[in-house]
C-alpha atoms as a PDB file:
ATOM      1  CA  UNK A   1      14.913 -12.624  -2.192  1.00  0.00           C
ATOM      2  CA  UNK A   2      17.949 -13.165  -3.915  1.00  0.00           C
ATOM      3  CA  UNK A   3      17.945 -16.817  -5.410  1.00  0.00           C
ATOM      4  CA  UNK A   4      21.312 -16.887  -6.936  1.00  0.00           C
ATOM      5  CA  UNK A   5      24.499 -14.784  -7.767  1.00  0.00           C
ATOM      6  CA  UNK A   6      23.364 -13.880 -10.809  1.00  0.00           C
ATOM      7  CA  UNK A   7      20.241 -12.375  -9.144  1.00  0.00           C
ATOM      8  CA  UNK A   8      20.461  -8.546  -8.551  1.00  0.00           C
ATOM      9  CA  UNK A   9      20.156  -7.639  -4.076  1.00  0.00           C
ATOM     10  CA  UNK A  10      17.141  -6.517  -3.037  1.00  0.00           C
ATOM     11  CA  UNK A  11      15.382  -4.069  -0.699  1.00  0.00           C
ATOM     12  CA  UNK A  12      13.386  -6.506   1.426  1.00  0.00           C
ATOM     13  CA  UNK A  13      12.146  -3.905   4.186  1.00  0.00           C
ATOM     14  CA  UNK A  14      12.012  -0.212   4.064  1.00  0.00           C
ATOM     15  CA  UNK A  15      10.369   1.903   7.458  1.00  0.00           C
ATOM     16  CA  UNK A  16       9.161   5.081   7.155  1.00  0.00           C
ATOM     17  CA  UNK A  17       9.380   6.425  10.898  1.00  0.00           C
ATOM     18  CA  UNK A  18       7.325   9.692  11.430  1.00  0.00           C
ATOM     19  CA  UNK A  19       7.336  12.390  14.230  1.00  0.00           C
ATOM     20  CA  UNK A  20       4.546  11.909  16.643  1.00  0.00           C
ATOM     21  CA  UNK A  21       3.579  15.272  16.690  1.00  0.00           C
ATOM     22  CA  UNK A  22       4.244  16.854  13.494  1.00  0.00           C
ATOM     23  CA  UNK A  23       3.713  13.456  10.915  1.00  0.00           C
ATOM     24  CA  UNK A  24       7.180  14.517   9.509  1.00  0.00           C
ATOM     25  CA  UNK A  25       9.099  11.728   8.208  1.00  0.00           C
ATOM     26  CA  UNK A  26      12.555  11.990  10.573  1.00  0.00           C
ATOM     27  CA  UNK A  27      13.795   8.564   9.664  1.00  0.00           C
ATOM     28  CA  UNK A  28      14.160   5.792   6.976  1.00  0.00           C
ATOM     29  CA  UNK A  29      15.184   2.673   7.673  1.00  0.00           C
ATOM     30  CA  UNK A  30      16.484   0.281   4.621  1.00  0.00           C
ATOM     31  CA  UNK A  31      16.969  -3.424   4.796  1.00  0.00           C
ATOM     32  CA  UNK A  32      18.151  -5.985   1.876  1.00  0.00           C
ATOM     33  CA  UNK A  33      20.085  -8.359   1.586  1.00  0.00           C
ATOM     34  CA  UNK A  34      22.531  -9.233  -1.502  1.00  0.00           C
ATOM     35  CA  UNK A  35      24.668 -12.502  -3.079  1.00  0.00           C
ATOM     36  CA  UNK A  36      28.750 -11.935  -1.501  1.00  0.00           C
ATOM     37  CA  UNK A  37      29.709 -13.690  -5.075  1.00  0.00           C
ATOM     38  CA  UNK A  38      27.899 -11.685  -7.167  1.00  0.00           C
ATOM     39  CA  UNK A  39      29.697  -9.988 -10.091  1.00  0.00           C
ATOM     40  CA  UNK A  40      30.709  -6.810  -8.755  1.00  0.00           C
ATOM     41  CA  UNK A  41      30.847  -7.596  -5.499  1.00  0.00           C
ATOM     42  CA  UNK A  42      33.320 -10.364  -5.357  1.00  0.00           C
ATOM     43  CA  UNK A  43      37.092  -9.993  -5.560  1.00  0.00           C
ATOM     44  CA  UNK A  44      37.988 -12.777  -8.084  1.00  0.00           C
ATOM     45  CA  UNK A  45      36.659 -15.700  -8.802  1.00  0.00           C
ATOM     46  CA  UNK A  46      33.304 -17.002  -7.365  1.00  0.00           C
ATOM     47  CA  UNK A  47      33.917 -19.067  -4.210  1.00  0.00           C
ATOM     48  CA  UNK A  48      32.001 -22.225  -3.566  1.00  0.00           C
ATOM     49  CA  UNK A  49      32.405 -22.046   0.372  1.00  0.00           C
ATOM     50  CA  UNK A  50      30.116 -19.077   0.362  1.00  0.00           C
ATOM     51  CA  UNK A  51      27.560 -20.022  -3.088  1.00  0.00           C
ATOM     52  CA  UNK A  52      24.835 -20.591  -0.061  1.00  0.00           C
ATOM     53  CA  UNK A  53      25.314 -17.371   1.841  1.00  0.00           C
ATOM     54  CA  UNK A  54      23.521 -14.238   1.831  1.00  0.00           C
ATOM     55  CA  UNK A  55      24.786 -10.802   3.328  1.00  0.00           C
ATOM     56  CA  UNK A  56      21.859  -8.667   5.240  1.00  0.00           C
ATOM     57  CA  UNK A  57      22.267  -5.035   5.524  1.00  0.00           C
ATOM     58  CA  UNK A  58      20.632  -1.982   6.822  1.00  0.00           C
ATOM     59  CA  UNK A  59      21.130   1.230   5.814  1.00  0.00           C
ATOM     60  CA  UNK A  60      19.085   4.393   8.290  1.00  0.00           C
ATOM     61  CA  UNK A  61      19.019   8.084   6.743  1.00  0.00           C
ATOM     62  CA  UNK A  62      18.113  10.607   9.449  1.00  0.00           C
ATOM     63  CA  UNK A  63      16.394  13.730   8.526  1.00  0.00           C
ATOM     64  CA  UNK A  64      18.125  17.162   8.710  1.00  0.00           C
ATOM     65  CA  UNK A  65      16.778  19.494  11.013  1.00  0.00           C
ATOM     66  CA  UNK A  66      15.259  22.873   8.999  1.00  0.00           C
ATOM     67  CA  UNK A  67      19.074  24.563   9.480  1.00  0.00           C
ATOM     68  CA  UNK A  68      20.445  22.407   7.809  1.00  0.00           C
ATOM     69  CA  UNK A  69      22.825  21.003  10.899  1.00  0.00           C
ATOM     70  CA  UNK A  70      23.629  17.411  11.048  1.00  0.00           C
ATOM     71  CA  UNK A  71      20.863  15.305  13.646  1.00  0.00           C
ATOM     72  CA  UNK A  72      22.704  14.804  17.145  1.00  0.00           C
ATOM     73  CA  UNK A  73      22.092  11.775  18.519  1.00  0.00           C
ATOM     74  CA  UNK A  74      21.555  11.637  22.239  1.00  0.00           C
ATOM     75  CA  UNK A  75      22.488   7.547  23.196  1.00  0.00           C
ATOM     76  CA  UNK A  76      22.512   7.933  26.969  1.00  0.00           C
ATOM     77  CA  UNK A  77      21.547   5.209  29.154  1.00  0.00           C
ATOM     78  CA  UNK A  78      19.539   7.713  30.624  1.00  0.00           C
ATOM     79  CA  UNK A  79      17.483   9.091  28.301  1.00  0.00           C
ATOM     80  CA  UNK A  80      15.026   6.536  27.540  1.00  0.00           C
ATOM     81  CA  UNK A  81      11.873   8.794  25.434  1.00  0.00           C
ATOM     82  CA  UNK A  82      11.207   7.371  22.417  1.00  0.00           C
ATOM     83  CA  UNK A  83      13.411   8.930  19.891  1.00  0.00           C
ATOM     84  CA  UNK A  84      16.418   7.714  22.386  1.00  0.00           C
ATOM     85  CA  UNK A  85      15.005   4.060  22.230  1.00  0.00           C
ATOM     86  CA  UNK A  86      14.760   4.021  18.435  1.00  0.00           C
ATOM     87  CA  UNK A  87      18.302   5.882  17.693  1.00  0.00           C
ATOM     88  CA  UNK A  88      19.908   3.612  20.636  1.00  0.00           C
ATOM     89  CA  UNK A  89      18.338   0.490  18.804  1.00  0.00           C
ATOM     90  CA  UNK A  90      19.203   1.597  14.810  1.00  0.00           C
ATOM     91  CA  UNK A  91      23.083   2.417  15.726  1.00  0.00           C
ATOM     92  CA  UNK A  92      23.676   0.032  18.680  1.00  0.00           C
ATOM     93  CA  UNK A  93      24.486   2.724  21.368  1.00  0.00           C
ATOM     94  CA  UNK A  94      27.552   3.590  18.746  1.00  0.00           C
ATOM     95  CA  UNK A  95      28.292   7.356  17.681  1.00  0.00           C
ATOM     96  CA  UNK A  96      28.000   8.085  14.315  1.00  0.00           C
ATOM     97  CA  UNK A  97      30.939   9.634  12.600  1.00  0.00           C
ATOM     98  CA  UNK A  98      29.784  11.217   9.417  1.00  0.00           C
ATOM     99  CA  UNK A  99      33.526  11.189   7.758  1.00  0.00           C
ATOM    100  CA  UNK A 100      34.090   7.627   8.192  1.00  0.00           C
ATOM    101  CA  UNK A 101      31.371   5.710   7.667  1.00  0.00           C
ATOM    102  CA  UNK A 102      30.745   3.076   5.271  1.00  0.00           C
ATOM    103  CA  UNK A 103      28.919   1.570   2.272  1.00  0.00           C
ATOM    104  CA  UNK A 104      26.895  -1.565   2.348  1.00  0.00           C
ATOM    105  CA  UNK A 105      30.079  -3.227   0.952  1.00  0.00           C
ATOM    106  CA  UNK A 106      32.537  -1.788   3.801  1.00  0.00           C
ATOM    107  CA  UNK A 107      34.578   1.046   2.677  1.00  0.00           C
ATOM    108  CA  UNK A 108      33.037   4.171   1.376  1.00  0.00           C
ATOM    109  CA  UNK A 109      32.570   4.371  -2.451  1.00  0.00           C
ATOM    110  CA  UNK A 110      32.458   0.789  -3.432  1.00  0.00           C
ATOM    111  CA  UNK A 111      29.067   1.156  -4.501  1.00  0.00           C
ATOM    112  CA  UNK A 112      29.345   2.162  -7.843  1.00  0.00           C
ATOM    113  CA  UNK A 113      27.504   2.391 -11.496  1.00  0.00           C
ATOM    114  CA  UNK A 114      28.560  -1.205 -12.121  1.00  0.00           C
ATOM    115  CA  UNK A 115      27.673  -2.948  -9.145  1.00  0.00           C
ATOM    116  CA  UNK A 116      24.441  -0.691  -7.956  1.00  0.00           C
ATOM    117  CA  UNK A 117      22.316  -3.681  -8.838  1.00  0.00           C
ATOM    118  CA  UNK A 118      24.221  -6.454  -7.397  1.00  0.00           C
ATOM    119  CA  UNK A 119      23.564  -4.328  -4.314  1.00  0.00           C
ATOM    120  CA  UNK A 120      19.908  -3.216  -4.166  1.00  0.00           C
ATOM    121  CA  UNK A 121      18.153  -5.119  -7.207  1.00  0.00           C
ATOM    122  CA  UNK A 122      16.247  -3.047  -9.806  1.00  0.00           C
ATOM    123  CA  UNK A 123      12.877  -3.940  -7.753  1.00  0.00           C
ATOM    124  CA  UNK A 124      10.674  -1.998  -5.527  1.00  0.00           C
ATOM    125  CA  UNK A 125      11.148  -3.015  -1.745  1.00  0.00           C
ATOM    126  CA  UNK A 126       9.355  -6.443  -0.733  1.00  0.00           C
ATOM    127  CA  UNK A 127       7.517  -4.793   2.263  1.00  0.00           C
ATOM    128  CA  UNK A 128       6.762  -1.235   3.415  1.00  0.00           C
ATOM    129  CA  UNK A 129       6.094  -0.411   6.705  1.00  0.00           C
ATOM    130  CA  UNK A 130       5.350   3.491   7.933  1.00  0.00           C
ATOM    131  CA  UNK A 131       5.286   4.293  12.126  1.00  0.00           C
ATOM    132  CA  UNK A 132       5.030   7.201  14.047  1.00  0.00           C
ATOM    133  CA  UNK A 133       8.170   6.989  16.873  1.00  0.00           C
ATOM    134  CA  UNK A 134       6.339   6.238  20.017  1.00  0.00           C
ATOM    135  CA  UNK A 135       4.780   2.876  17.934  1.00  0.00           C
ATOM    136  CA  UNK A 136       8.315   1.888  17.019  1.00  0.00           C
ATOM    137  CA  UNK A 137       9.818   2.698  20.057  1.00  0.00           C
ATOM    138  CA  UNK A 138       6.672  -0.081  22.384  1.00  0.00           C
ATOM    139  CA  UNK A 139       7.835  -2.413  19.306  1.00  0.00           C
ATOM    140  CA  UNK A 140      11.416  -2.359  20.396  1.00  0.00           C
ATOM    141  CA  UNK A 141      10.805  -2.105  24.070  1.00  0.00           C
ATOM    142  CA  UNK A 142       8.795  -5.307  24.138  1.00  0.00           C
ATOM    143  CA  UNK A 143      11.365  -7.253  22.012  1.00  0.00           C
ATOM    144  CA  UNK A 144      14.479  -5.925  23.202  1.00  0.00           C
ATOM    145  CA  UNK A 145      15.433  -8.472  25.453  1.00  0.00           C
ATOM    146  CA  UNK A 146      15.584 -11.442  22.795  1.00  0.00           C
ATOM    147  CA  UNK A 147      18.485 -12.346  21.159  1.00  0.00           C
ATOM    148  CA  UNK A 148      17.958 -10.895  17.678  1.00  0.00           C
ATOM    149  CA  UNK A 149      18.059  -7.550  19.538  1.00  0.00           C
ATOM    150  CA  UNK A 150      21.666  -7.195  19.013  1.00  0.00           C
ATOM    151  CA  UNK A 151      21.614  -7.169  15.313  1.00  0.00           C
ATOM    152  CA  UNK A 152      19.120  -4.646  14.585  1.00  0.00           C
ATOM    153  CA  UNK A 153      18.493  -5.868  10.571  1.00  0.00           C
ATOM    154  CA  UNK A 154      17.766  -9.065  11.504  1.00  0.00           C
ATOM    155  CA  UNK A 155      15.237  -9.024  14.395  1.00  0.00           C
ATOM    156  CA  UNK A 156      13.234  -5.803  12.545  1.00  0.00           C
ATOM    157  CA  UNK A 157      13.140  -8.062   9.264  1.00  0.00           C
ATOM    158  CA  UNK A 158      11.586 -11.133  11.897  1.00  0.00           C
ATOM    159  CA  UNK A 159       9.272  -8.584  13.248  1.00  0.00           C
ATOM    160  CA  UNK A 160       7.925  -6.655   9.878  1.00  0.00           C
ATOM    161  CA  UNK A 161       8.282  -9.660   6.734  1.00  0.00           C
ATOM    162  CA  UNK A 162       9.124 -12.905   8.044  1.00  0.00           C
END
């Protein structure tokens, strides 16, 4: 993990999700955590209030299709197959809006050539998992209905490394 603020971030979880028919890769899912008063990453001076915290985030890149459009998400309360159960899961039943989306430090572009390894470490990721959909999808089913279920990062780190 990341033991102190001088430590880089890390990649603690990354999930390769595959198509069930094909074995293409359509998703990967990115988890690590970082230090909020790390150099780079803090505005200022360090703050002592927050020396003991550690800020987890998750970053999912979905495949293009082979025309290059961007992948439509269909978050329905209806459709319930198993892409629909992993997509509803990764983004929280939210849309995804391409233009205004951010970095793992909130506003787009803040990730930058000086703070890159305050962010994601210089190490390879802790734990790699690779799933086809339909595996993923009877993994969230089972444990949607537990609390960690709202915060996606969290409950798929309990699941996979802890």
């Amino acid at each position: 993990g990341v033991r102190s603020r001088r430590s880089g971030g890390r990649i603690l979880l990354r999930m390769v999700v595959r198509e069930m028919h094909s074995q293409n890769v359509c998703r990967e899912v990115a988890i690590g955590c970082l230090h909020p008063n790390a150099k780079g990453i803090r505005a200022g001076d360090p703050q002592p209030t927050i020396e003991d915290v550690r800020e987890v985030w998750m970053a999912v890149r979905w495949f293009m299709n082979g025309d290059g459009e961007e992948p439509l998400l269909d978050l329905r309360e209806e459709r319930y197959d198993y892409e629909g159960v992993v997509d509803t899961f990764l983004t929280q039943k939210r849309e995804l809006d391409y233009t205004t989306m951010g970095s793992v430090l909130g506003r787009r572009k803040l990730v930058n050539n000086e703070n890159v390894r305050a962010v994601f470490g210089d190490k390879p990721p802790m734990t790699t998992v690779d799933f086809h959909e339909d595996e993923l999808a009877e993994i969230l089913k089972s444990n949607g209905g537990k609390k960690l279920a709202i915060l996606p990062a969290l409950m798929l780190l309990k699941l996979f490394l802890f």
